[in-house]
Protein backbone atom coordinates (compact mmCIF):
# COMPACT_ATOMS: atom_id res chain seq x y z
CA UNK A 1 -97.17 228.46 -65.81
CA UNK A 2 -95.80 230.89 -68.65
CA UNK A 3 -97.76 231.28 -71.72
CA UNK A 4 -95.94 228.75 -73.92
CA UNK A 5 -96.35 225.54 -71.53
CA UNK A 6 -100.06 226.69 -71.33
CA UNK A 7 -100.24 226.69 -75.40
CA UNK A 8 -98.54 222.71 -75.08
CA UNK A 9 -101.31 222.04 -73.00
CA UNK A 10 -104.28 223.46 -74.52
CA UNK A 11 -102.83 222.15 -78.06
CA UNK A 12 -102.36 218.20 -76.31
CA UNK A 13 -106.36 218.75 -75.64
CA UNK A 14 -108.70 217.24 -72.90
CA UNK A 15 -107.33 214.25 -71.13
CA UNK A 16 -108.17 212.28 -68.13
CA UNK A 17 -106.04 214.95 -66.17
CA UNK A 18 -106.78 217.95 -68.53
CA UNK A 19 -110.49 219.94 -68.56
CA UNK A 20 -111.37 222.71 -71.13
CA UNK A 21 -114.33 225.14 -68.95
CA UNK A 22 -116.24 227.81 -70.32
CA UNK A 23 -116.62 230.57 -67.81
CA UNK A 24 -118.89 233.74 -68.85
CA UNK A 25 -117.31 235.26 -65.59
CA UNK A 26 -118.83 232.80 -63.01
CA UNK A 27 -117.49 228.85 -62.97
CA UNK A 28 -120.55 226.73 -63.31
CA UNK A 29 -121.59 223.77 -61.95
CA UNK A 30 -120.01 221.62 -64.43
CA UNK A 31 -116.35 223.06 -63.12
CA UNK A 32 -117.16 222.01 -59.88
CA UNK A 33 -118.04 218.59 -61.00
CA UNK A 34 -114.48 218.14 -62.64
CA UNK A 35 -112.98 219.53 -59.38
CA UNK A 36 -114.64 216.69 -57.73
CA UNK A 37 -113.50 213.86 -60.18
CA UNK A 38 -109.97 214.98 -60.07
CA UNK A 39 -110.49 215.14 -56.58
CA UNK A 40 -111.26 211.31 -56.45
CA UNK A 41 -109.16 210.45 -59.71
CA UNK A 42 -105.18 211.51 -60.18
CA UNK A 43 -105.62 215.21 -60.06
CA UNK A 44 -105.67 217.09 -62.92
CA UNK A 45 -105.68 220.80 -64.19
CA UNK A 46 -109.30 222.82 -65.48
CA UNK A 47 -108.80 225.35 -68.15
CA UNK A 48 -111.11 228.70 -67.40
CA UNK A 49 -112.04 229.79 -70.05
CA UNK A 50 -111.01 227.43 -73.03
CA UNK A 51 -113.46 225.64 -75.52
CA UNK A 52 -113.89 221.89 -75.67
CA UNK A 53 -112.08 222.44 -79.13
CA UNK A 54 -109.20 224.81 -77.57
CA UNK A 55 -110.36 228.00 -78.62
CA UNK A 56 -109.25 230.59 -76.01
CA UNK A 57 -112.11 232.74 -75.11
CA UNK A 58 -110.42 234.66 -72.03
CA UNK A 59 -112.03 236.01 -68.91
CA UNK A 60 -112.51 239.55 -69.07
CA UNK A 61 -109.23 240.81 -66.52
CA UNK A 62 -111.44 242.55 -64.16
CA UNK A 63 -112.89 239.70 -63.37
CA UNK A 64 -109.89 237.63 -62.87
CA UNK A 65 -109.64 237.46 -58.97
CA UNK A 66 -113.33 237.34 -58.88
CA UNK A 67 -113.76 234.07 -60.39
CA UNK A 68 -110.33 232.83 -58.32
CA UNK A 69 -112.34 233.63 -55.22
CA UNK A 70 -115.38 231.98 -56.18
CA UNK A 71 -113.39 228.79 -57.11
CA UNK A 72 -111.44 229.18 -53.49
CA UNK A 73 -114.78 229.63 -51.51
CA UNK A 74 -116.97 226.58 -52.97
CA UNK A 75 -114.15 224.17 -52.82
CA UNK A 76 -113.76 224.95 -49.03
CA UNK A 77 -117.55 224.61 -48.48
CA UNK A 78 -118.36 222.22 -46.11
CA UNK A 79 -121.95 222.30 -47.73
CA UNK A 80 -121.24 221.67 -51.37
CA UNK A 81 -117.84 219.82 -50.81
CA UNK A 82 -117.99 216.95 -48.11
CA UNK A 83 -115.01 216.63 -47.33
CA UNK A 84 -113.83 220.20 -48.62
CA UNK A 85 -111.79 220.02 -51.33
CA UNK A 86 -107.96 221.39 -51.69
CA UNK A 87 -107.24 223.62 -54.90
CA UNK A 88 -105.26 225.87 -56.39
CA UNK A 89 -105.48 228.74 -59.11
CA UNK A 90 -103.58 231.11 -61.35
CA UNK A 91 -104.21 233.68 -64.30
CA UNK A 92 -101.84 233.10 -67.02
CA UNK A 93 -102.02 235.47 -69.91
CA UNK A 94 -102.63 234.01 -73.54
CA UNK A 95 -102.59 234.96 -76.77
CA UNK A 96 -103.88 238.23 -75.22
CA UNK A 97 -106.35 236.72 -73.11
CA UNK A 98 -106.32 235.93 -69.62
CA UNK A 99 -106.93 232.07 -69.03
CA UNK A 100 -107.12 230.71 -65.74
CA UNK A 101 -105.68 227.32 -64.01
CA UNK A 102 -107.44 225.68 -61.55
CA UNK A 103 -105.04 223.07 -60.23
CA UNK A 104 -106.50 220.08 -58.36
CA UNK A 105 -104.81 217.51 -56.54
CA UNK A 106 -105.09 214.25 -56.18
CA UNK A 107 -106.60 213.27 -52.56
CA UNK A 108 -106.56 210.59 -50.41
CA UNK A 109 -110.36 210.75 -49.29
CA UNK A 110 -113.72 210.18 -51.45
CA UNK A 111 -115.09 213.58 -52.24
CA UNK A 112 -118.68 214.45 -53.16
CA UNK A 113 -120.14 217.83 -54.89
CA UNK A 114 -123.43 218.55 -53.75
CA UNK A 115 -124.30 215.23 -52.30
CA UNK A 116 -123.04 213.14 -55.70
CA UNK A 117 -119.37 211.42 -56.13
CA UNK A 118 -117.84 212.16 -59.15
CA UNK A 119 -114.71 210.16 -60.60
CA UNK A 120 -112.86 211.03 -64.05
CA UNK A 121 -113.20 208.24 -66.64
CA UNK A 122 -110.38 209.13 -69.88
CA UNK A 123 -111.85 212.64 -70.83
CA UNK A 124 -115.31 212.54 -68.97
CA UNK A 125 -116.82 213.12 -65.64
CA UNK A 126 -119.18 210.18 -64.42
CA UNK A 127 -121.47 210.09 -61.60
CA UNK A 128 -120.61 206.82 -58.74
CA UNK A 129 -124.16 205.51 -58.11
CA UNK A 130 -122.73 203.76 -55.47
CA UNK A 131 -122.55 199.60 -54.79
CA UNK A 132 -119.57 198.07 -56.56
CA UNK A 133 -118.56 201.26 -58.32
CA UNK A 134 -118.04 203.27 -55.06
CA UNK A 135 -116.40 200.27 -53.17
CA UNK A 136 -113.86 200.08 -56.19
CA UNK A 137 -112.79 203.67 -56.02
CA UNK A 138 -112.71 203.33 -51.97
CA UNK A 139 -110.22 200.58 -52.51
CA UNK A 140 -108.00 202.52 -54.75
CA UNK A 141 -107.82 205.62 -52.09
CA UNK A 142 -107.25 202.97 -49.58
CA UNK A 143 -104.06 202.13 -50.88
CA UNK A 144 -104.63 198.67 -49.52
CA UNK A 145 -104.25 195.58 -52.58
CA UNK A 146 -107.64 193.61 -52.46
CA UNK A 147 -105.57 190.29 -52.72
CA UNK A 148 -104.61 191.12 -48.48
CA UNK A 149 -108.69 190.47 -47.59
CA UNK A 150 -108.54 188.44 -45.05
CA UNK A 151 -111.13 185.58 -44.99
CA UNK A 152 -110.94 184.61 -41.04
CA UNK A 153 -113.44 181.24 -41.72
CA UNK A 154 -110.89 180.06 -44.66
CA UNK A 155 -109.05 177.39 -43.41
CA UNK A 156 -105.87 175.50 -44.89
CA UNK A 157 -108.34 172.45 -45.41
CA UNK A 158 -110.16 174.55 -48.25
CA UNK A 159 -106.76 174.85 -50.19
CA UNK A 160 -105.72 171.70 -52.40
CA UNK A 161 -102.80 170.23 -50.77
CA UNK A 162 -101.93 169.06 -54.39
CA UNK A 163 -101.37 172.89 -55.72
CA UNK A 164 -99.59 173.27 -52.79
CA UNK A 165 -96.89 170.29 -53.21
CA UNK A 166 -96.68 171.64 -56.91
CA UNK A 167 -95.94 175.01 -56.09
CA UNK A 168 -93.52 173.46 -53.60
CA UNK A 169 -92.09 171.15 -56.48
CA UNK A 170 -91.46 174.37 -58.67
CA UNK A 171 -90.14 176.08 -56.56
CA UNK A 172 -87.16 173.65 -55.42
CA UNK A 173 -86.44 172.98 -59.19
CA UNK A 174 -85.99 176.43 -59.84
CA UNK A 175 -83.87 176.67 -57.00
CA UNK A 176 -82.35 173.90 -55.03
CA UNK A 177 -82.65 174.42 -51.40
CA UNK A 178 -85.11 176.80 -51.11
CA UNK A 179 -86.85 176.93 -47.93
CA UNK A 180 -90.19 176.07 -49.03
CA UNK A 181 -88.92 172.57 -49.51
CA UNK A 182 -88.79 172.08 -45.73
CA UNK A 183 -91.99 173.51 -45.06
CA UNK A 184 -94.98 172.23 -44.06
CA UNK A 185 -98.69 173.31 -45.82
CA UNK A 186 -99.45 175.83 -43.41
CA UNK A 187 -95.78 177.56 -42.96
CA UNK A 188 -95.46 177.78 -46.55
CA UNK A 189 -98.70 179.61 -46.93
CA UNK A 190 -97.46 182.10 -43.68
CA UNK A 191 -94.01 181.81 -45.33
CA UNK A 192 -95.47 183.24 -48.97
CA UNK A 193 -97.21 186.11 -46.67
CA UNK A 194 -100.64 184.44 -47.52
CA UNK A 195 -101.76 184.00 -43.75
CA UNK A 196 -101.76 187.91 -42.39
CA UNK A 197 -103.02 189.61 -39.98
CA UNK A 198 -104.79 192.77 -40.10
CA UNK A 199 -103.96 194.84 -37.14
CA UNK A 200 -106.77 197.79 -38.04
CA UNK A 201 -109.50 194.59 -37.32
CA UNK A 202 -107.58 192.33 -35.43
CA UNK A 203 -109.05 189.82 -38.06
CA UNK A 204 -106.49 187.16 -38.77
CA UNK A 205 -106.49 184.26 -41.48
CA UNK A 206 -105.51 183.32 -45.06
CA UNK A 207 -106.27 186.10 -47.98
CA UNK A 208 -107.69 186.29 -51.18
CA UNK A 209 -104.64 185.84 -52.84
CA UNK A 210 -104.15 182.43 -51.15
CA UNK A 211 -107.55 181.50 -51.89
CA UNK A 212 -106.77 182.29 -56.03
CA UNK A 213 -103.20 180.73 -55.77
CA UNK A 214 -104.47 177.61 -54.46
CA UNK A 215 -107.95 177.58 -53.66
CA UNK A 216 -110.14 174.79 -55.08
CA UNK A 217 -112.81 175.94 -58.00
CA UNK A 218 -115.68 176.26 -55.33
CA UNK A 219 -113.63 178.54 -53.00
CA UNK A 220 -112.67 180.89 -56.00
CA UNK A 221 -116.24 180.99 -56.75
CA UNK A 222 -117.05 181.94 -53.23
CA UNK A 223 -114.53 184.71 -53.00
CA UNK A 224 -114.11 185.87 -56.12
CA UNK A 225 -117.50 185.33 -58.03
CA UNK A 226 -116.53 187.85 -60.67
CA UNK A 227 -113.08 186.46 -61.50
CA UNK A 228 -112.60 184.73 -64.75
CA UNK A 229 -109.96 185.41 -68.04
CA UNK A 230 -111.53 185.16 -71.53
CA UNK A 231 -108.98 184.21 -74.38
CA UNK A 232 -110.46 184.65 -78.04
CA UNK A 233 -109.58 183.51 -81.51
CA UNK A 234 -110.81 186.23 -83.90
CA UNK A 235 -109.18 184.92 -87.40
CA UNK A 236 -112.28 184.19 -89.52
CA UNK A 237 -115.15 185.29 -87.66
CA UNK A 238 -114.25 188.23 -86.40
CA UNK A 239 -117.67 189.11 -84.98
CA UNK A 240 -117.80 186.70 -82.60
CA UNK A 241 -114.64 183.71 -82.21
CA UNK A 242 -113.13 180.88 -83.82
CA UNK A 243 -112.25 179.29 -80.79
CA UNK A 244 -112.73 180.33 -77.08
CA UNK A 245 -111.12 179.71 -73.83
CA UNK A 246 -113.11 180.84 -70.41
CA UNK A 247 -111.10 179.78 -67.41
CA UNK A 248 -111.62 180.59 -63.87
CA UNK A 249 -109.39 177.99 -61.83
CA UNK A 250 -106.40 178.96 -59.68
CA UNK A 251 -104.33 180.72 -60.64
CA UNK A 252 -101.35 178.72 -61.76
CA UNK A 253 -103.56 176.48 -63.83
CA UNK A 254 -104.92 179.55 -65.19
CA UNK A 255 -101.77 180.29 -66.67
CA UNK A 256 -100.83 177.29 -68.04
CA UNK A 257 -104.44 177.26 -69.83
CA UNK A 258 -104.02 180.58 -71.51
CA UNK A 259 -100.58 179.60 -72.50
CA UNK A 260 -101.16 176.70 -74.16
CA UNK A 261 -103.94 178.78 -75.98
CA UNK A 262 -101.63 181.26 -77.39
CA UNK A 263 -98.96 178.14 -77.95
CA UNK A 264 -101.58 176.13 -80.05
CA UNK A 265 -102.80 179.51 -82.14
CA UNK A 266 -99.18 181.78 -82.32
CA UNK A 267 -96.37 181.09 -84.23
CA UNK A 268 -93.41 180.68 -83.03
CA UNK A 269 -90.55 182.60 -85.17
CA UNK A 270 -86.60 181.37 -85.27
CA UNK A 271 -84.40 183.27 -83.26
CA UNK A 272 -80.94 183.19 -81.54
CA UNK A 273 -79.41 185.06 -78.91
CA UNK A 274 -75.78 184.16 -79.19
CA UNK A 275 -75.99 180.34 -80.32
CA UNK A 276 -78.64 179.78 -78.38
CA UNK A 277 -82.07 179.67 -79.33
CA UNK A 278 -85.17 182.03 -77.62
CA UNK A 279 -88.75 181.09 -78.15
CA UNK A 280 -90.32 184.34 -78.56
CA UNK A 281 -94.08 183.21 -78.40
CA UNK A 282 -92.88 181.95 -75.05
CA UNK A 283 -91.62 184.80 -73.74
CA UNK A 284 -93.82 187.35 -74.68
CA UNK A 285 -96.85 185.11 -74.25
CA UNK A 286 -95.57 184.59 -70.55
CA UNK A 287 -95.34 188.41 -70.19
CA UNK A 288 -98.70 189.28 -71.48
CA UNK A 289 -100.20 186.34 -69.52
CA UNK A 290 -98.39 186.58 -65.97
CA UNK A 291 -99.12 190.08 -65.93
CA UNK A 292 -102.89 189.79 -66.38
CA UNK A 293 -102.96 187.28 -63.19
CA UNK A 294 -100.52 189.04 -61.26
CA UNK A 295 -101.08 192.96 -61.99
CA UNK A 296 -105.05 192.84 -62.23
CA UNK A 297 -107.94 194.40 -59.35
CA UNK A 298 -109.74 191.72 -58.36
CA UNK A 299 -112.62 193.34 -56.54
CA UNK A 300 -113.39 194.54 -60.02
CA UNK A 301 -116.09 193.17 -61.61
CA UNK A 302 -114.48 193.10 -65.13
CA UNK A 303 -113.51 190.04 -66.93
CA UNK A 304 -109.96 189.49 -68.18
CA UNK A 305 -109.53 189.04 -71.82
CA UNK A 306 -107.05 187.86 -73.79
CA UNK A 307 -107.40 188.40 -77.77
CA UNK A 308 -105.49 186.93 -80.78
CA UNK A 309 -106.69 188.43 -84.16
CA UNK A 310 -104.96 189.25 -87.29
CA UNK A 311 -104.06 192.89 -85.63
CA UNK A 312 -101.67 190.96 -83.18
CA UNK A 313 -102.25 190.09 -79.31
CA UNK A 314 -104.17 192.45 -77.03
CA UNK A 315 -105.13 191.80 -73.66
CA UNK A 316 -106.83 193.87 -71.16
CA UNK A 317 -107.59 193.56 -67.14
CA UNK A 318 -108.78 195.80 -64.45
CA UNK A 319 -106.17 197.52 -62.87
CA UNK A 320 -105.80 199.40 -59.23
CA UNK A 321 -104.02 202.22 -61.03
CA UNK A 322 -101.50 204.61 -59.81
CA UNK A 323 -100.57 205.98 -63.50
CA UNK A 324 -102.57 206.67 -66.17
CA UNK A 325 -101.52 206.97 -69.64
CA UNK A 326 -99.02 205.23 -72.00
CA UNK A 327 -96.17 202.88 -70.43
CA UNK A 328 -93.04 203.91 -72.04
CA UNK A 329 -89.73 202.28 -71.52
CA UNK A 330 -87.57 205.13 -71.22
CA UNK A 331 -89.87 206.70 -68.70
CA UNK A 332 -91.82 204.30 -66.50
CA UNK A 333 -91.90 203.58 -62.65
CA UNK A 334 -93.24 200.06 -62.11
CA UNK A 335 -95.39 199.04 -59.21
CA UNK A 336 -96.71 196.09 -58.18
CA UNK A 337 -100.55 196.06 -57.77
CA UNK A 338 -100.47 192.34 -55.93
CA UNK A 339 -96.92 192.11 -54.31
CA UNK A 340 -98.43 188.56 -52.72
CA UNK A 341 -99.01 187.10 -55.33
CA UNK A 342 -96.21 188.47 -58.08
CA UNK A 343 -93.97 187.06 -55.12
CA UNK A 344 -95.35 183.42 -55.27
CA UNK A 345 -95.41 183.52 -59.69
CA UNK A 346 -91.89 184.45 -59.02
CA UNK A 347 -90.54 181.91 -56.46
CA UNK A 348 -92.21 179.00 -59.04
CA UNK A 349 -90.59 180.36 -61.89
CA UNK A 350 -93.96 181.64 -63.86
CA UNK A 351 -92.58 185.26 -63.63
CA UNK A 352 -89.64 187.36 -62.75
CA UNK A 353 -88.62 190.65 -61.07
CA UNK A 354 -90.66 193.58 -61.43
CA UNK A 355 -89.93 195.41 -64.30
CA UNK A 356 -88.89 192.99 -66.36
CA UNK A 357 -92.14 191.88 -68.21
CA UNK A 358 -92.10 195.64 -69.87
CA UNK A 359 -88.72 195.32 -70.57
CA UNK A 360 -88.94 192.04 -72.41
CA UNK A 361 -92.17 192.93 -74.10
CA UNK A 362 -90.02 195.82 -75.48
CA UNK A 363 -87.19 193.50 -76.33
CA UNK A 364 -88.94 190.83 -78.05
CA UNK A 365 -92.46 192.01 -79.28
CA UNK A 366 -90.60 193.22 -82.63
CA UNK A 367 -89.14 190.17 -83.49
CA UNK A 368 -91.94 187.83 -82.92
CA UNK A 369 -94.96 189.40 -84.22
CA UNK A 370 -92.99 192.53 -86.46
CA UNK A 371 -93.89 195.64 -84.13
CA UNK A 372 -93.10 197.25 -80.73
CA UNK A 373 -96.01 196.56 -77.71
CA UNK A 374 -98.62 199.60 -76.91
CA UNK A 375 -98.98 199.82 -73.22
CA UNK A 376 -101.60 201.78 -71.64
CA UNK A 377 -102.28 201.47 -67.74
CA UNK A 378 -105.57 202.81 -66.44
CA UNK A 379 -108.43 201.62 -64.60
CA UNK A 380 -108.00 199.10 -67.35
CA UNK A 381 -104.75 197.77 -68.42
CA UNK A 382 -104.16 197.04 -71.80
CA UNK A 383 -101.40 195.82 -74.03
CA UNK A 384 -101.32 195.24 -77.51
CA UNK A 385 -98.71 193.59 -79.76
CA UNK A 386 -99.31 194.84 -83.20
CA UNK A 387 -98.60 192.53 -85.55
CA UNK A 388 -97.31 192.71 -89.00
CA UNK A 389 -99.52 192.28 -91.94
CA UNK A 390 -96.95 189.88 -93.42
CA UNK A 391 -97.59 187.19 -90.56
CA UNK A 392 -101.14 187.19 -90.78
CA UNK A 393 -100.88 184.25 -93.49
CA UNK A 394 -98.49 182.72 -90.81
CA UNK A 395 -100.81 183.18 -87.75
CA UNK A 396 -103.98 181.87 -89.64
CA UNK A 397 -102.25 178.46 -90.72
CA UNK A 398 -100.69 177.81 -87.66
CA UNK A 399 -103.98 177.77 -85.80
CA UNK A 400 -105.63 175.70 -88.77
CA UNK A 401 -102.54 173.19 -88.32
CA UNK A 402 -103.38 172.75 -84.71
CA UNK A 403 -106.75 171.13 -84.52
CA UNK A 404 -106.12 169.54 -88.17
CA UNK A 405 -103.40 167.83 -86.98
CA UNK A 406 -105.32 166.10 -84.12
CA UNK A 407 -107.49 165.24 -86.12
CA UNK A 408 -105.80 163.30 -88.53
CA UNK A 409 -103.97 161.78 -85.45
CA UNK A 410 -107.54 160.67 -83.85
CA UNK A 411 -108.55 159.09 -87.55
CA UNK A 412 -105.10 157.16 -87.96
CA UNK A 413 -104.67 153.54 -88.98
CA UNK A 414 -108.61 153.27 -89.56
CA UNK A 415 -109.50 154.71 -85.90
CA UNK A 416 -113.36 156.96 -86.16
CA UNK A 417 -112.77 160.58 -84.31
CA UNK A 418 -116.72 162.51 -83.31
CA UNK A 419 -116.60 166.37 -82.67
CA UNK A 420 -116.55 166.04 -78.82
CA UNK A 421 -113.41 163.87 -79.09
CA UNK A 422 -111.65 166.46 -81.05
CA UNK A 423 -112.63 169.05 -79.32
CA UNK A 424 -111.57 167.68 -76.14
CA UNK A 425 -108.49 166.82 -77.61
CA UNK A 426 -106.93 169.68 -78.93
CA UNK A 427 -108.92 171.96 -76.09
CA UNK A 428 -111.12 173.85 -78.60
CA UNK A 429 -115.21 174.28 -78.43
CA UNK A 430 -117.33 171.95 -80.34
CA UNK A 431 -118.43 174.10 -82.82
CA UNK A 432 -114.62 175.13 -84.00
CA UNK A 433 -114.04 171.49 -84.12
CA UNK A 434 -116.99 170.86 -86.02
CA UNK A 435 -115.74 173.52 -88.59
CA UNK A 436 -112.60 171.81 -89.05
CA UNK A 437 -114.03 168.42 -89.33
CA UNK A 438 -116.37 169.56 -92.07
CA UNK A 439 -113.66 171.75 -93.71
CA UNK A 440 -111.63 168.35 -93.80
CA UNK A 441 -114.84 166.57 -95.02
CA UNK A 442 -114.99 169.33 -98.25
CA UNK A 443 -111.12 168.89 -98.84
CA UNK A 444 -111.87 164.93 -99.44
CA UNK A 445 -109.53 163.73 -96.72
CA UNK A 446 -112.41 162.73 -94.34
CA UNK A 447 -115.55 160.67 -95.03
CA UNK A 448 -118.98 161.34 -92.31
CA UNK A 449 -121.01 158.38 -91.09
CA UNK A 450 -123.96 158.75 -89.37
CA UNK A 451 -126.46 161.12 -88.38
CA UNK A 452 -126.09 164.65 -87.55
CA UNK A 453 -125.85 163.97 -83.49
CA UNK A 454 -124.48 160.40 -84.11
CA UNK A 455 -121.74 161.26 -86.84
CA UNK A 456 -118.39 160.17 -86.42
CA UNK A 457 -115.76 160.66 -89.30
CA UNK A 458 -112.79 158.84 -90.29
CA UNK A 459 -110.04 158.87 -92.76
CA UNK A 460 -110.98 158.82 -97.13
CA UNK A 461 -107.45 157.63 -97.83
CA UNK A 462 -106.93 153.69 -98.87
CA UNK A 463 -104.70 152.04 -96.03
CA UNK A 464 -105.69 154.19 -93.63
C-alpha cells in the first residue's frame, strides 16, 4: 500500500472492515480483539497507530518490526488464538510517520481470543455469549443455507396438499407444460429439491424450506418459531402505527398478505412503457416483498419488517451475508441466500431470475415514489425507497380512501357496519377502523347507535 491509498483509507474512516489502533509501541489487547472479529466477520484491515478520529500518531521506526513480530507471534498462538489466526502486516510511511497495516482475512473457522469469540458488528467489536448468537455465525462459516435442514420426522402428510395443487396451478399457467403438472405431491416436492439428502449425516427427508413453502401454520411454528414479517403504517402516528399487519403463514400466502398491504396503502402512479401500461406499485412492491421471503436467514431470530411512512418504503430482514456495504447497480455480484426456495417463487411466477429484483428496483423506484432505492446488505438487509415530499399528500389519501371506502360500502342502502366488520373487511386492526369510523362520525356522514361495545354505525344521508 503506497502512502496515498493509505490517506483514502484513513480519510473513508472506521468501517465494518476498517479499525483505527493506538499503539504506544506494543498492540494491546483491544487489537487483538479486532483481529479476532475480522477473523470471524469479512476480514478487514487495523490501522497501527491511527486515532479513532484519523489522526496519524506513527510508531516510532525503530520499533517498526518489533511490533510486526509481536502481531505475527500472538496470532499464531495456539494459547491466545484457538484456532491460530492467519495475518498479515506492513509499514507504510505517512505524512512522515510510519503507520502500520495489519491485514486480516476472512476465515472459514470460528476463532476465539483468549477464550472469548469476537464478531465485527458495522464499526464495533462485540463479544458472542454463545446460544443463538454463536449458532448464527457458525451457520454463516458453514456456507450451508439454513432452508436445506433436514427434518427426517416431517412427512408429506404435514404439508397442505391444497398449497401444493396451487403452486402446481401457478406454475402450469405461467408455463404450459411444465413438468410439475404431471407430478404427483411427493415428486414435486423431490422435483423442487425440497426432499434432500444430507450425505455428511446420512439424514434424509423434507427441509425447512418445504416446511415454509407449504407447511401448515402449526408446522411453521414448530420449525421456525421465530419466523414472522411485520408490515407497518406510520402516516399519522408515527410513534407507534396506523395500521399493522403480523403474518407468519407460508410463504406464498405471506406474500400475497404483504402485497395487498402495500396495494391498499401505496399509490399507484400512471405509466407506459411503449403503449402499454406498467403498474409500478406492483412491481416494486413485488421486489421489495419477494426478496424479504426469499433472500432472508431464517435461523435468525429477527423479525421481518416491512414499513410505509411518509419517508417512502423500507424494509429490513436478516440476511446470511456474503457482502457488506451498499448494493450498487453498476457494481454488484448477486447471490442467492435460499436457492430452494427463490427456485419455487420463480417457477409460480412470484419472482424472477436473480438479479433482476435490483435491477427493477433501480428501474422503477424513481418513477413511482420520486427517488432511486438505498440498498444496504449486511447481517441485516435493508432497502429503502425514498420517497418524494410531493407524494406524501398522495400516499396519506390513498390509505384514508381504502378503509373509507369499505365503509361506506358496508353502510349502503340503509345496511349498519360495527368496527370488527370493517376491520375484517378491509384487513386493518380494530382500532384503525375505529379511527376511521369516528373520523366519518365527526365529518357528519355517519350516525353511532349504541353503546360503546355494542355500537354499530350507519349512513346520516336521507335515502340511504
Amino acid at each position: 500500500m503506497d502512502e496515498k491509498a493509505l490517506i483514502e483509507k484513513i480519510s473513508s474512516g472506521e468501517s465494518a472492515t476498517c479499525e483505527f489502533k493506538r499503539c504506544r509501541g506494543r498492540p494491546e489487547n483491544d487489537t487483538f480483539e479486532t483481529v479476532c472479529s475480522f477473523a470471524n466477520h469479512m476480514g478487514g484491515n487495523i490501522y497501527l497507530d491511527v486515532a479513532d478520529d484519523g489522526e496519524v500518531l506513527g510508531i516510532p521506526e525503530a520499533g517498526t518490526l518489533s511490533v510486526q513480530r509481536n502481531i505475527a507471534n500472538v496470532a499464531r498462538n495456539p494459547k491466545l488464538f484457538s484456532p491460530v489466526v492467519t495475518v498479515e502486516t506492513e509499514a507504510v510511511r505517512c505524512r512522515g510517520k510510519i503507520v502500520i497495516r495489519v491485514w486480516v482475512p476472512m476465515s472459514p473457522d470460528v476463532h476465539s481470543y483468549k477464550g472469548t469469540v469476537y464478531d465485527r458488528v458495522a464499526d464495533t467489536d462485540v463479544t458472542i455469549r454463545g446460544g443463538g448468537q454463536l449458532s448464527q455465525l457458525y451457520l454463516r462459516k458453514s456456507g450451508v443455507s439454513s432452508e436445506r435442514r433436514v427434518y427426517p420426522y416431517l412427512a408429506v402428510e404435514d404439508l397442505d396438499p391444497v398449497l401444493i395443487a396451487q403452486a402446481r396451478n401457478m406454475a402450469t399457467r405461467r408455463r404450459p407444460g411444465h413438468p410439475w403438472g404431471e407430478l404427483s405431491d411427493s415428486e414435486l416436492l423431490r422435483s423442487a429439491g425440497l426432499w434432500q439428502r444430507n450425505y455428511a449425516t446420512g439424514e434424509e427427508g423434507l427441509t425447512l424450506a418445504a416446511g415454509l413453502l407449504f407447511g401448515t401454520d402449526d408446522v411453521i411454528r414448530s420449525i421456525a418459531p421465530s419466523y414472522r414479517t411485520d408490515a407497518l403504517l406510520r402516516l399519522d402516528n408515527t410513534n407507534r402505527y396506523d395500521d399493522r399487519l403480523s403474518t407468519s403463514t407460508n410463504l406464498i400466502d405471506a406474500y400475497r398478505q404483504l402485497m395487498t398491504f402495500c396495494e391498499q396503502y401505496l399509490p399507484d402512479p400512471f405509466h407506459l412503457e411503449g403503449d402499454i401500461r406498467v403498474s409500478l406499485r406492483s412491481v416494486v412492491c413485488r421486489e421489495l416483498v419477494s426478496n424479504m421471503l426469499i433472500h432472508r436467514e431464517y435461523s435468525s431470530p429477527t423479525a421481518a419488517q416491512l414499513e410505509i411512512s411518509r419517508d417512502g418504503i423500507r424494509t429490513r430482514n436478516a440476511s446470511r451475508t456474503f457482502f457488506q456495504g451498499r448494493i450498487r447497480l453498476d457494481d454488484f455480484s448477486p447471490v442467492s441466500k435460499n436457492p430452494l426456495i427463490a427456485s419455487v417463487f420463480t417457477q409460480v411466477g412470484l419472482a424472477e431470475e436473480l438479479g433482476s429484483g435490483t435491477r427493477n428496483l433501480y428501474k422503477y423506484s424513481r418513477p413511482f415514489l420520486g427517488r432511486d432505492p438505498i440498498l444496504e446488505d449486511g447481517d441485516i438487509f435493508r432497502a429503502w425507497i425514498p420517497g418524494d415530499p410531493r407524494n406524501r399528500a398522495e400516499m396519506e389519501t390513498n390509505a384514508k380512501i381504502g378503509v373509507d371506502d369499505v365503509i361506506m360500502e358496508l353502510v349502503a342502502n340503509g345496511a349498519e357496519t360495527t368496527v370488527r366488520d370493517v376491520a375484517e373487511r378491509a384487513s386493518v386492526t380494530p382500532r384503525t377502523a375505529s379511527s376511521h369510523l369516528n373520523a366519518l362520525a365527526n365529518e357528519g356522514l355517519l350516525e353511532a347507535t349504541g353503546s360503546t361495545r355494542d355500537r354499530r354505525y350507519h349512513s346520516a344521508r336521507k335515502g340511504h
